[in-house]
N, C-alpha and C. Protein backbone atom coordinates (compact mmCIF):
# COMPACT_ATOMS: atom_id res chain seq x y z
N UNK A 1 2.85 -4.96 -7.85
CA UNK A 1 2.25 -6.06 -7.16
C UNK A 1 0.76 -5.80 -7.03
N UNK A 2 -0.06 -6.79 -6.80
CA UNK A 2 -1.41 -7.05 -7.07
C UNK A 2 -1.77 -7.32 -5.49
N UNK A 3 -2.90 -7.01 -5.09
CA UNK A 3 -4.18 -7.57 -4.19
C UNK A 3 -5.25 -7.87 -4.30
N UNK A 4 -5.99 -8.43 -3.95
CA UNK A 4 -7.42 -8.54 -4.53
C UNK A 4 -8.33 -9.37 -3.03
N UNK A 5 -9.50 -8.58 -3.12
CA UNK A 5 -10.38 -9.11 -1.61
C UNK A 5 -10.19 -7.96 -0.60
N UNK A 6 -10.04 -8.72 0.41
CA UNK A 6 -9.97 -7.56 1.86
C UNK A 6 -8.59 -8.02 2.03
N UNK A 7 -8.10 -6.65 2.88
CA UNK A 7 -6.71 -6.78 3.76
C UNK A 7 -7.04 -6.18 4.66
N UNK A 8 -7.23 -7.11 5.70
CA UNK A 8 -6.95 -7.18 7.11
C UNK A 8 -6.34 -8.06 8.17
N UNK A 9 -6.69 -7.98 9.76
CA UNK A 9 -5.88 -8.70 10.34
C UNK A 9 -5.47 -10.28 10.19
N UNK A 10 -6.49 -10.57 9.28
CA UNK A 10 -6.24 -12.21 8.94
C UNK A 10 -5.81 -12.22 8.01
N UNK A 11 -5.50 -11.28 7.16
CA UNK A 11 -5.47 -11.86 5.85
C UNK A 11 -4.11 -10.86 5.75
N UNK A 12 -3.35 -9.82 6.33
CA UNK A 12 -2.67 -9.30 5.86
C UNK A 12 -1.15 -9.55 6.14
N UNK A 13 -1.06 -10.66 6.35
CA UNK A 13 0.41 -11.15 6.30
C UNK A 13 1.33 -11.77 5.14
N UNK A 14 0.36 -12.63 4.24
CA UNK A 14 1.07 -12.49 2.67
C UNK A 14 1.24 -11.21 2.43
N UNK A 15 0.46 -10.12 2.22
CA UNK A 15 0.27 -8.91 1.57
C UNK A 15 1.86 -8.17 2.13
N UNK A 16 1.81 -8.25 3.97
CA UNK A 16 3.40 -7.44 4.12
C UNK A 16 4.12 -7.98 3.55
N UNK A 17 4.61 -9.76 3.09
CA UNK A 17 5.65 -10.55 2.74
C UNK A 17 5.77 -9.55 1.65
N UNK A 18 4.73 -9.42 0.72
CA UNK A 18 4.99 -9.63 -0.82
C UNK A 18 5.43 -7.84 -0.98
N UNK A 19 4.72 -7.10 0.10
CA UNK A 19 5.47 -5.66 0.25
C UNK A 19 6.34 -5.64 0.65
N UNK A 20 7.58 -6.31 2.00
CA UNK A 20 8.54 -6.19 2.30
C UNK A 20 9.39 -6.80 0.98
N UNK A 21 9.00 -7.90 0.59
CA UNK A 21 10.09 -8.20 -0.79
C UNK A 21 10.35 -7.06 -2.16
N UNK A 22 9.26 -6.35 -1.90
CA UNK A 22 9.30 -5.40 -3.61
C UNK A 22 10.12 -4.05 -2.69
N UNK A 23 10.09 -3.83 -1.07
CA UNK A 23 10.67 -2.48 -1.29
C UNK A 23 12.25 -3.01 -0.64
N UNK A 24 12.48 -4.15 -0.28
CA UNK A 24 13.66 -4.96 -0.15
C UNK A 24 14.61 -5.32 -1.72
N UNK A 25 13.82 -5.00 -2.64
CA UNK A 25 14.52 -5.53 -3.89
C UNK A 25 15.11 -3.87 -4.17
N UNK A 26 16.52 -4.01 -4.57
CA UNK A 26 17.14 -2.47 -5.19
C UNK A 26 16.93 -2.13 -6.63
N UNK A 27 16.52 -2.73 -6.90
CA UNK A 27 16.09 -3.01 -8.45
C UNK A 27 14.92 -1.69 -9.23
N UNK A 28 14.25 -1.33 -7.97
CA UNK A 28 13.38 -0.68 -8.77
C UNK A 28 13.28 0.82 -8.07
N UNK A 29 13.04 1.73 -8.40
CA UNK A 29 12.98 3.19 -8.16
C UNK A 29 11.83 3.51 -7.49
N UNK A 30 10.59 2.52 -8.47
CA UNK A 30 9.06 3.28 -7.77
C UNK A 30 8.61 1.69 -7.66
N UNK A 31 7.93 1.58 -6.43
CA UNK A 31 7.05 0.36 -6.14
C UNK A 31 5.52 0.39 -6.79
N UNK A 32 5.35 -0.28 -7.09
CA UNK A 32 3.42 0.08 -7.22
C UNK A 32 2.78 -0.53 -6.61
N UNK A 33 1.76 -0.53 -5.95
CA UNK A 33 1.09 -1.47 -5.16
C UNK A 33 -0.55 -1.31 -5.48
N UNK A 34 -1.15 -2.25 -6.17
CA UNK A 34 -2.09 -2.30 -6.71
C UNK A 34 -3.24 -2.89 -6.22
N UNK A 35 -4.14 -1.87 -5.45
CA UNK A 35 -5.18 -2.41 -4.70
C UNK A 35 -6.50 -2.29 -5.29
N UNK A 36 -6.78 -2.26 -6.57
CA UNK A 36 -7.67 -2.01 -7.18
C UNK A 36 -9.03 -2.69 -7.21
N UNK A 37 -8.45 -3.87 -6.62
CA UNK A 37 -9.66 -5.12 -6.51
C UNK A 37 -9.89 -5.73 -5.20
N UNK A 38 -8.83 -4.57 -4.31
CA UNK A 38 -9.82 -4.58 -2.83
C UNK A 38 -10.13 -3.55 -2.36
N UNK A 39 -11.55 -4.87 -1.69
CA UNK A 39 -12.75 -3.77 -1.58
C UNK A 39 -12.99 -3.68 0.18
N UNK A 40 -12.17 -4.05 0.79
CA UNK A 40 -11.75 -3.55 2.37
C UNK A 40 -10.60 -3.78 3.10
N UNK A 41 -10.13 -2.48 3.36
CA UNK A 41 -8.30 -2.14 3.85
C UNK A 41 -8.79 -2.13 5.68
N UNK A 42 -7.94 -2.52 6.30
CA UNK A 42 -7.92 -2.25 7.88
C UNK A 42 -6.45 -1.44 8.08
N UNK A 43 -6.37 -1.19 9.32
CA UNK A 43 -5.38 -0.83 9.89
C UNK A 43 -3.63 -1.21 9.85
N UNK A 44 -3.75 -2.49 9.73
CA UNK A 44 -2.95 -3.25 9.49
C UNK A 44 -1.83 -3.03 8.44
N UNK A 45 -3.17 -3.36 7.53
CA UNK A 45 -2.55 -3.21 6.19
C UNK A 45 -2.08 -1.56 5.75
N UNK A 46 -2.67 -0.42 6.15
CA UNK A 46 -2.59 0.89 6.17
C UNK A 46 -1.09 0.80 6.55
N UNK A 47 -0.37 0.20 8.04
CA UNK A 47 0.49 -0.12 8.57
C UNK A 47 1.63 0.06 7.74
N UNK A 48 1.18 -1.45 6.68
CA UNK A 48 2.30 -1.83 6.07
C UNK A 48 2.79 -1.23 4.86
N UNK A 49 0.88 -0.43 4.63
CA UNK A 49 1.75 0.65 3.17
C UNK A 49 2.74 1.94 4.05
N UNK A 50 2.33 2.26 5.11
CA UNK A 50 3.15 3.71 5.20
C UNK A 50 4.80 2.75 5.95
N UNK A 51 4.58 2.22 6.66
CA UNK A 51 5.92 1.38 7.03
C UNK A 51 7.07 1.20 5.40
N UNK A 52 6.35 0.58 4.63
CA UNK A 52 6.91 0.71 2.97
C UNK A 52 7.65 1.97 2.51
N UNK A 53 6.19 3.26 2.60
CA UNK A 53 6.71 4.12 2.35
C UNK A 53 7.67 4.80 2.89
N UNK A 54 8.09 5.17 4.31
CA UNK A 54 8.85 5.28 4.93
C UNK A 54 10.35 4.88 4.33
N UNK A 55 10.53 3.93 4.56
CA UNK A 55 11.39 2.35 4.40
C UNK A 55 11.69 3.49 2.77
N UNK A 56 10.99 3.27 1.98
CA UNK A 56 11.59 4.03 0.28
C UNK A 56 11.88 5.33 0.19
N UNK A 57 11.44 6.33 1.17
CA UNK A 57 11.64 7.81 0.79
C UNK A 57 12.99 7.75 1.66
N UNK A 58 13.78 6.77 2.51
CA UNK A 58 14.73 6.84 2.80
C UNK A 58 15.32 6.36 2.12
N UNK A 59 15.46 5.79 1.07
CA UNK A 59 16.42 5.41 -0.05
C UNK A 59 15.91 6.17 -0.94
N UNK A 60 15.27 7.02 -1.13
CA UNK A 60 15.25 8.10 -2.61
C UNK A 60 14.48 6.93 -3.46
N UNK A 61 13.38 6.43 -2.99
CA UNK A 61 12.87 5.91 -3.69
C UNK A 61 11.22 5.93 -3.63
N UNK A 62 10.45 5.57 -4.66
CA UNK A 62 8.82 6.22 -4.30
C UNK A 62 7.85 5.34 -4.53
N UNK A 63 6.43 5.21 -3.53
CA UNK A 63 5.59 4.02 -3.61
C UNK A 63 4.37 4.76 -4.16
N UNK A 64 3.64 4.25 -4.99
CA UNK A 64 2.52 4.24 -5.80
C UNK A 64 1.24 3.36 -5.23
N UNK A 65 -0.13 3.95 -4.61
CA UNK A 65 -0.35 2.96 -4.42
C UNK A 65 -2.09 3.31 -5.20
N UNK A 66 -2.28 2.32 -5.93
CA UNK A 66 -3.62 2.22 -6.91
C UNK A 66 -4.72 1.86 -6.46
N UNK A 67 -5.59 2.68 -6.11
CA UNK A 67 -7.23 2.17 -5.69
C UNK A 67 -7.98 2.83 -6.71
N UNK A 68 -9.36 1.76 -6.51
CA UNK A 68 -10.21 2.33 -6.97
C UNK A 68 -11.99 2.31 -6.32
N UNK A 69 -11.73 1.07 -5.58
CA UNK A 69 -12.77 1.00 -4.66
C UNK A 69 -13.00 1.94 -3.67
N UNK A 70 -14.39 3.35 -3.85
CA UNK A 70 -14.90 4.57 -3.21
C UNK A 70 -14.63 4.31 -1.40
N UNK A 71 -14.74 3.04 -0.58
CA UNK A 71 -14.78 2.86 0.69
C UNK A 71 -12.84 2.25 1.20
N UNK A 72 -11.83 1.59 0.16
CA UNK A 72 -10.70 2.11 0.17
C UNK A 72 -10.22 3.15 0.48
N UNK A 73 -10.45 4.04 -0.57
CA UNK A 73 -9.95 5.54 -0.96
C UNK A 73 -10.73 6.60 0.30
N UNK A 74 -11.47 5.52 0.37
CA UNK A 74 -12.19 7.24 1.66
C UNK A 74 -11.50 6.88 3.30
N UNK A 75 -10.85 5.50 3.13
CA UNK A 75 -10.23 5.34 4.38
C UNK A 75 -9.00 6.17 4.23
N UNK A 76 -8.02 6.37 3.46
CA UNK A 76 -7.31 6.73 2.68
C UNK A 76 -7.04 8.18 2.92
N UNK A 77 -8.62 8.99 2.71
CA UNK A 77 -8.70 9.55 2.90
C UNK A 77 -8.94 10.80 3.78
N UNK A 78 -9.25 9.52 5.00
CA UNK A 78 -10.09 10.19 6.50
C UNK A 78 -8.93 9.87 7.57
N UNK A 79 -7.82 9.13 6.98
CA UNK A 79 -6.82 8.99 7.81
C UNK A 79 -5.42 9.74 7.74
N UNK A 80 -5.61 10.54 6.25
CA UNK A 80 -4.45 11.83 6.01
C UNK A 80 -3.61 11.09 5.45
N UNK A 81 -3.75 9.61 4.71
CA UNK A 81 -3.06 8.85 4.19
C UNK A 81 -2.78 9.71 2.69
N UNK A 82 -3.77 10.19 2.11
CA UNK A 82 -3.92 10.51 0.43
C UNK A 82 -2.67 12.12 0.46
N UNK A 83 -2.59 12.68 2.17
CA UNK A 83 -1.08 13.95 2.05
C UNK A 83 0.22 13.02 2.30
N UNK A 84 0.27 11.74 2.52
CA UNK A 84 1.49 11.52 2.63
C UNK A 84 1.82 10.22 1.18
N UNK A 85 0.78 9.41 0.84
CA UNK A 85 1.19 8.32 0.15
C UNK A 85 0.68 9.00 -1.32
N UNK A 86 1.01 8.65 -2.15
CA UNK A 86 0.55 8.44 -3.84
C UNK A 86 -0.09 8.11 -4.63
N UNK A 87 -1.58 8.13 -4.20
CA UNK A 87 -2.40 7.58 -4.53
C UNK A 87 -3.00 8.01 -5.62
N UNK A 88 -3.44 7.07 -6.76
CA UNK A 88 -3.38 6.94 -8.11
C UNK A 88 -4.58 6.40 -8.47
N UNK A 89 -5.50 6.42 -9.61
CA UNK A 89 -6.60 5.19 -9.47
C UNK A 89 -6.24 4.96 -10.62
């Protein structure tokens, strides 16, 4: 799955839909979640990736999540997100 723009408190309620449906589907082993083309994450949304991840390492299953924007990845990074999630660019 794709994002693109900012995810935050206004804007991050499609973003959980479209994450609760991909780690709700049994279909797949590894989720990917592709944030490559946003260029500001809040809290929120942080929320809903580790809530995800959670939610999959209890079914033996694993989330991927793709940045590439330097102020993403350093939130990512300053929040101890990059020792628990999968982060990929």
């Amino acid at each position: 799955m794709h994002a693109a723009g900012e995810l935050d408190l206004k804007t991050v309620e499609p973003f959980r839909v479209m994450v609760t449906k991909a780690v709700n589907s049994a279909c797949a082993a590894r989720v990917v979640v592709d944030l490559r083309d946003v260029t500001f994450i809040d809290s929120t949304a942080l929320g809903v990736l580790v809530r995800a991840h959670n939610r999959l390492t209890t079914q033996k299953r694993h989330l991927t999540v793709r940045t590439k924007h330097p102020l993403v990845l350093h939130l990512f990074e300053i929040t101890g997100l990059t020792d628990l999630l999968d982060i990929q660019d």
